[in-house]
C-alpha atoms as a PDB file:
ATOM      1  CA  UNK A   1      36.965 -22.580   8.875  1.00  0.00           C
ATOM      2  CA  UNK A   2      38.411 -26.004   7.807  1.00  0.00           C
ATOM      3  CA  UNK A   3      42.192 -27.215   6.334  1.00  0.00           C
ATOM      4  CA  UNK A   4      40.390 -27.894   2.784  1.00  0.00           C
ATOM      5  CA  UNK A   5      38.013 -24.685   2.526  1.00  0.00           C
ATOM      6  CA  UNK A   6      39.506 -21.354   4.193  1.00  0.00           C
ATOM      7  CA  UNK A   7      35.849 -19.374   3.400  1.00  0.00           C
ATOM      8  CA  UNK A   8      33.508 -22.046   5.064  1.00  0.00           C
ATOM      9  CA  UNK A   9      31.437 -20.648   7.615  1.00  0.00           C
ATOM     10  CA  UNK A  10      32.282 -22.050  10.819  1.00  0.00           C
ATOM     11  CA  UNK A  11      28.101 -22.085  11.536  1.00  0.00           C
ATOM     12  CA  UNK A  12      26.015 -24.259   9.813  1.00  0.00           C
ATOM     13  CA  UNK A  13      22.950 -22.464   8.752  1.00  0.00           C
ATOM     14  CA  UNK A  14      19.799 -24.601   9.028  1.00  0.00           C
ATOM     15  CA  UNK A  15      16.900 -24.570   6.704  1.00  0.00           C
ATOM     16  CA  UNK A  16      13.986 -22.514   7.382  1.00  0.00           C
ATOM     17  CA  UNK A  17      10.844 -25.384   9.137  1.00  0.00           C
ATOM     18  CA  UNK A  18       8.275 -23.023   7.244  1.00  0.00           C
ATOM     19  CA  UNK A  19       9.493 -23.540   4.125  1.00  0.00           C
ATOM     20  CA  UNK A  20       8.187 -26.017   2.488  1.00  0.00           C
ATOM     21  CA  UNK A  21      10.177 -26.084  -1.412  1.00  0.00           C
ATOM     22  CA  UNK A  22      13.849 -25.768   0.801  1.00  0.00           C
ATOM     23  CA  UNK A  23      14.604 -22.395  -2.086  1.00  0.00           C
ATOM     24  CA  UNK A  24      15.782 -19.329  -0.240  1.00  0.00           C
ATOM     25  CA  UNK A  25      14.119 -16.232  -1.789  1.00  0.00           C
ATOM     26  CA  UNK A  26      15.237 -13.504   0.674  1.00  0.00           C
ATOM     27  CA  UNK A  27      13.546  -9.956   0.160  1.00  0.00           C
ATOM     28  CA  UNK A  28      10.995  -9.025   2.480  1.00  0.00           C
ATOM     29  CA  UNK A  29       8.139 -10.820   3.579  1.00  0.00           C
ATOM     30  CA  UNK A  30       4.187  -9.391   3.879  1.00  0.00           C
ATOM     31  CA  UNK A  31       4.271  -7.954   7.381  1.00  0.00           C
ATOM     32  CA  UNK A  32       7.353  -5.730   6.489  1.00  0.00           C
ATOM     33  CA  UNK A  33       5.892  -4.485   3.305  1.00  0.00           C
ATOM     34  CA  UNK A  34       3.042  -3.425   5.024  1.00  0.00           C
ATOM     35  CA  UNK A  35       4.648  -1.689   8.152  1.00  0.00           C
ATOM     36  CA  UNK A  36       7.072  -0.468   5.478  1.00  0.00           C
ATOM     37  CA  UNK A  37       4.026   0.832   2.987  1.00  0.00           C
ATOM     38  CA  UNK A  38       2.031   2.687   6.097  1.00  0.00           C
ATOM     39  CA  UNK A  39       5.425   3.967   7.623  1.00  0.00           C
ATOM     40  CA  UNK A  40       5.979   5.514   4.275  1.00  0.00           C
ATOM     41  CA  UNK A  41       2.510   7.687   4.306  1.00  0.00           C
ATOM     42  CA  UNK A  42       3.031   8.930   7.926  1.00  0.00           C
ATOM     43  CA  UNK A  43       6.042   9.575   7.320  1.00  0.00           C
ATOM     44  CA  UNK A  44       5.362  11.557   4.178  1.00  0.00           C
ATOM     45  CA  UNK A  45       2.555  13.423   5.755  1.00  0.00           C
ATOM     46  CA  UNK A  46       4.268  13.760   8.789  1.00  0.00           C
ATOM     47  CA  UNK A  47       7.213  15.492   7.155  1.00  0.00           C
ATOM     48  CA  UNK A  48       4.498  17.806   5.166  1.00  0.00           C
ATOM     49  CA  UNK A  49       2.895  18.943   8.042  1.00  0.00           C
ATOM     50  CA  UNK A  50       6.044  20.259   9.384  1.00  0.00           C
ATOM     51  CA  UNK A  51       7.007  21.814   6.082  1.00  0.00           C
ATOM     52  CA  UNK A  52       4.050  23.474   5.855  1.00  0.00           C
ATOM     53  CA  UNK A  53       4.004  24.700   9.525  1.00  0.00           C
ATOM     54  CA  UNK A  54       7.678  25.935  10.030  1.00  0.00           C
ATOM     55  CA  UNK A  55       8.172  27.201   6.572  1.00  0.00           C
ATOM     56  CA  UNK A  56       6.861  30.043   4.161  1.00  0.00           C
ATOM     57  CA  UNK A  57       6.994  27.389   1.375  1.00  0.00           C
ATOM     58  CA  UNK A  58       3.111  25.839  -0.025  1.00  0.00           C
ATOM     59  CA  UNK A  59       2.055  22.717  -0.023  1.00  0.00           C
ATOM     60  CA  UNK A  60       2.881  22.676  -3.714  1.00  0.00           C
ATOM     61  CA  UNK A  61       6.317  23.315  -3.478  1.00  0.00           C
ATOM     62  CA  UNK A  62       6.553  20.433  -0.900  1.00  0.00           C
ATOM     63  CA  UNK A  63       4.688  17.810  -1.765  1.00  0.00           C
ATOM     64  CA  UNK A  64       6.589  16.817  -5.542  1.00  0.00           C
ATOM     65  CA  UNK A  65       9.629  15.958  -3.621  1.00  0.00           C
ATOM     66  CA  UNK A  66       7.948  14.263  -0.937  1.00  0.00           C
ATOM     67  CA  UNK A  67       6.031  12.420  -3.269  1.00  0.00           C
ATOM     68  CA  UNK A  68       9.010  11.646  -5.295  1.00  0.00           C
ATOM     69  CA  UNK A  69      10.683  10.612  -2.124  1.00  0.00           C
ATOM     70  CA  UNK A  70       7.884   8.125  -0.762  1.00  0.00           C
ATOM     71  CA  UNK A  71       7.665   6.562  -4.764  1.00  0.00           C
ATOM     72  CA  UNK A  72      10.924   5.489  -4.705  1.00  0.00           C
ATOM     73  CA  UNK A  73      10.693   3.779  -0.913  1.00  0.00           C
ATOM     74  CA  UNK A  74       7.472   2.128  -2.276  1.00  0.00           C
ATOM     75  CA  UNK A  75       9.667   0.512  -5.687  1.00  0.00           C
ATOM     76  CA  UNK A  76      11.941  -0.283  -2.904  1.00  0.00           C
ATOM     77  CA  UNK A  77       9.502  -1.905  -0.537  1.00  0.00           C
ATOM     78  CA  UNK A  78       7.754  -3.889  -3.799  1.00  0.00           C
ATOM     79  CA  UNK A  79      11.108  -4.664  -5.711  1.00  0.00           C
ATOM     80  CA  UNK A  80      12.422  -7.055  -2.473  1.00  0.00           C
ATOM     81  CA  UNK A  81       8.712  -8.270  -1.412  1.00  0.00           C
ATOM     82  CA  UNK A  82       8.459  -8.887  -5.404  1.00  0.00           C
ATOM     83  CA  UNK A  83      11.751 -10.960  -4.988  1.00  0.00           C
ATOM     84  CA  UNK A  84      10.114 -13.084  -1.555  1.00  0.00           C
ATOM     85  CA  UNK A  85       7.605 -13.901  -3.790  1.00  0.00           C
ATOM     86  CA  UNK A  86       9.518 -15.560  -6.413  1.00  0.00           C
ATOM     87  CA  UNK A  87       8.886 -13.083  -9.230  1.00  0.00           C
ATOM     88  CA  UNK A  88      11.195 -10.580 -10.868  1.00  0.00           C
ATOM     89  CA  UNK A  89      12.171  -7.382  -9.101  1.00  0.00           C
ATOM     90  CA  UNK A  90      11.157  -5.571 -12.499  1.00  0.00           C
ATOM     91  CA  UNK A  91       7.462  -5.803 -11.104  1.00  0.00           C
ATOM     92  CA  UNK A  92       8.079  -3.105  -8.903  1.00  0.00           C
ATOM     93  CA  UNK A  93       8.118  -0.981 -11.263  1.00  0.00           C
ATOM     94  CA  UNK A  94       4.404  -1.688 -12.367  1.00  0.00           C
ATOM     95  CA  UNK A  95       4.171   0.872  -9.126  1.00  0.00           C
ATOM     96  CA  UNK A  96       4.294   3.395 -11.375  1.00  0.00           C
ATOM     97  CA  UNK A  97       1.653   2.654 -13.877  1.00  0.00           C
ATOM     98  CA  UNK A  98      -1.790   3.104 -13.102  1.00  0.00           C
ATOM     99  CA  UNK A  99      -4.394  -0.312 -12.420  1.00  0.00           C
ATOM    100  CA  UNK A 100      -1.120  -1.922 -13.052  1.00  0.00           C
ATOM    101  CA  UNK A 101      -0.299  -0.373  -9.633  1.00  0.00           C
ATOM    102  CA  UNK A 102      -3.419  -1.849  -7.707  1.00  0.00           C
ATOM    103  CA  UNK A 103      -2.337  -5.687  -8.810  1.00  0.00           C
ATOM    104  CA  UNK A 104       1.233  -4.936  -7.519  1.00  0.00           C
ATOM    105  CA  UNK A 105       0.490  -3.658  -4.397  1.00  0.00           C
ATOM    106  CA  UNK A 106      -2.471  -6.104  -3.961  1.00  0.00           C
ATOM    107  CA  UNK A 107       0.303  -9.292  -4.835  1.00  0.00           C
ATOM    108  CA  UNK A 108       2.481  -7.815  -2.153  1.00  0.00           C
ATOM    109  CA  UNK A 109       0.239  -7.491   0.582  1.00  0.00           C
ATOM    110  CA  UNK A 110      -1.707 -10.711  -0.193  1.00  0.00           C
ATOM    111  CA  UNK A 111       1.079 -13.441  -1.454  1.00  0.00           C
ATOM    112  CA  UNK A 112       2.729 -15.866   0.744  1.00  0.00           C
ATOM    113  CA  UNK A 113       6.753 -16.392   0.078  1.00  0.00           C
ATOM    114  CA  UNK A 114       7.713 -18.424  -2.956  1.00  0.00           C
ATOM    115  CA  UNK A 115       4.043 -17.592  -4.796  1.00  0.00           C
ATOM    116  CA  UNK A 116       5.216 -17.337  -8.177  1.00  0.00           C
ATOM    117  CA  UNK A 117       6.592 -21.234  -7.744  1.00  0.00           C
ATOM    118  CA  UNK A 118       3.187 -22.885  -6.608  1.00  0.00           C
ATOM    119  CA  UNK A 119       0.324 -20.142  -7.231  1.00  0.00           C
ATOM    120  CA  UNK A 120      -0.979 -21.257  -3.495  1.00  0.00           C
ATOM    121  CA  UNK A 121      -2.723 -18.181  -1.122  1.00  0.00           C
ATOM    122  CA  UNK A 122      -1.940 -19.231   2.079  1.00  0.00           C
ATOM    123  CA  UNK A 123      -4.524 -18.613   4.873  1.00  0.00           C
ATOM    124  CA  UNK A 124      -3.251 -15.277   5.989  1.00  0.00           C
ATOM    125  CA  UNK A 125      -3.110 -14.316   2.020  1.00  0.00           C
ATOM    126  CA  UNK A 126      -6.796 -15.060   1.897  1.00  0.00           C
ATOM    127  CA  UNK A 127      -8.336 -13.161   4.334  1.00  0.00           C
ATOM    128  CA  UNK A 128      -6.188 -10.302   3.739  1.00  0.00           C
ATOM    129  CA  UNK A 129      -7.498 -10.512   0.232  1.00  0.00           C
ATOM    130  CA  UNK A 130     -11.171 -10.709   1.395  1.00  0.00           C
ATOM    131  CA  UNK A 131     -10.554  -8.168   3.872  1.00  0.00           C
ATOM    132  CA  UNK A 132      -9.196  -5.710   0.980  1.00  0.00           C
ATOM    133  CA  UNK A 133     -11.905  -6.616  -1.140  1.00  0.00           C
ATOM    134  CA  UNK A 134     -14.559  -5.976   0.932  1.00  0.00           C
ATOM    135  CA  UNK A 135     -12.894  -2.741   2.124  1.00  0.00           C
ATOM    136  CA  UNK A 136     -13.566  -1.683  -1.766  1.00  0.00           C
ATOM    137  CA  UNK A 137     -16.887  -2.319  -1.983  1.00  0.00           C
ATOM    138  CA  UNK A 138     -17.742  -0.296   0.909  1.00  0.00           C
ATOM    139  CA  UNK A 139     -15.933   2.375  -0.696  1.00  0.00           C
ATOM    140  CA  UNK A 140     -17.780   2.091  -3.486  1.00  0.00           C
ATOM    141  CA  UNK A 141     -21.554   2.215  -2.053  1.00  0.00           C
ATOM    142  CA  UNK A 142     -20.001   4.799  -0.127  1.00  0.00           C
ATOM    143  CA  UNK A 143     -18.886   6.909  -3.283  1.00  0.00           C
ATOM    144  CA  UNK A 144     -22.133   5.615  -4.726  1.00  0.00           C
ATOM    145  CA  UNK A 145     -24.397   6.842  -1.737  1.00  0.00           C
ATOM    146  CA  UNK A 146     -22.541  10.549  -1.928  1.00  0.00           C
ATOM    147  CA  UNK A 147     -22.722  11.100  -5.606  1.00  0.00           C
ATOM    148  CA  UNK A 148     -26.252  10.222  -5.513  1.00  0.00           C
ATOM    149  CA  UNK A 149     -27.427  12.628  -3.037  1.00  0.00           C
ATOM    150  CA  UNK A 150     -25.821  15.651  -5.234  1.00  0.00           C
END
């Protein structure tokens, strides 16, 4: 605190090294979206399993309010990694709408902070990318290989 300017911080904060346009976007960055996406299905089937196990209720009766639960966490989770990236909050809401869904949650696992500024995967970005992309096409031959036995 100073004579001229009672509300100044008394520490300076310095500027992040790793960023390399100086803007501030806060949110969340990629690591905590994904811990936070993957803590959000254990946690939802976690909480199922013991609804299911300790109570006379069905797994019908439980799983629209768990699913209703973990939807909102995962608007949460993509409305501040949304913000990290530079792009409007309002994204998060393509969560909700199908194949609009899969680009979301593919932007917030694979863009670097500030992406919507210069449209630049980092490393890290790209091999998550690859590594989700490749993922999918085994799943397909896979889905291909059962469908064709039947």
């Amino acid at each position: 605190m100073n004579d001229q300017n009672p509300y100044q911080t008394t520490v300076e904060i310095s500027p992040d090294p790793y960023n390399s346009t100086g803007i501030q976007y806060g949110g969340i960055g990629r690591t905590a979206f994904i811990v936070g996406y993957i803590g959000i299905i254990v946690a939802q089937w976690a909480l199922a399993l013991v609804a299911v196990r300790f109570t006379d209720a069905g797994a019908g009766q439980i799983g629209l309010p768990l699913q209703l639960i973990s939807g909102v966490a995962t608007i949460a989770l993509a409305w501040y990694r949304m913000i990290n990236q530079g792009s409007s909050g309002f994204w998060a809401l393509g969560v909700i709408v199908p194949l609009l869904n899969l680009f979301v949650i593919l932007r917030c696992m694979c863009c670097p902070m500030g992406y919507a500024d210069d449209h630049k995967l980092d490393t890290a970005g790209k091999i998550i990318g690859a590594t989700i992309f490749v993922l999918f096409i085994l799943f397909v031959v896979l889905i291909g290989m059962i469908f064709t036995r039947f």
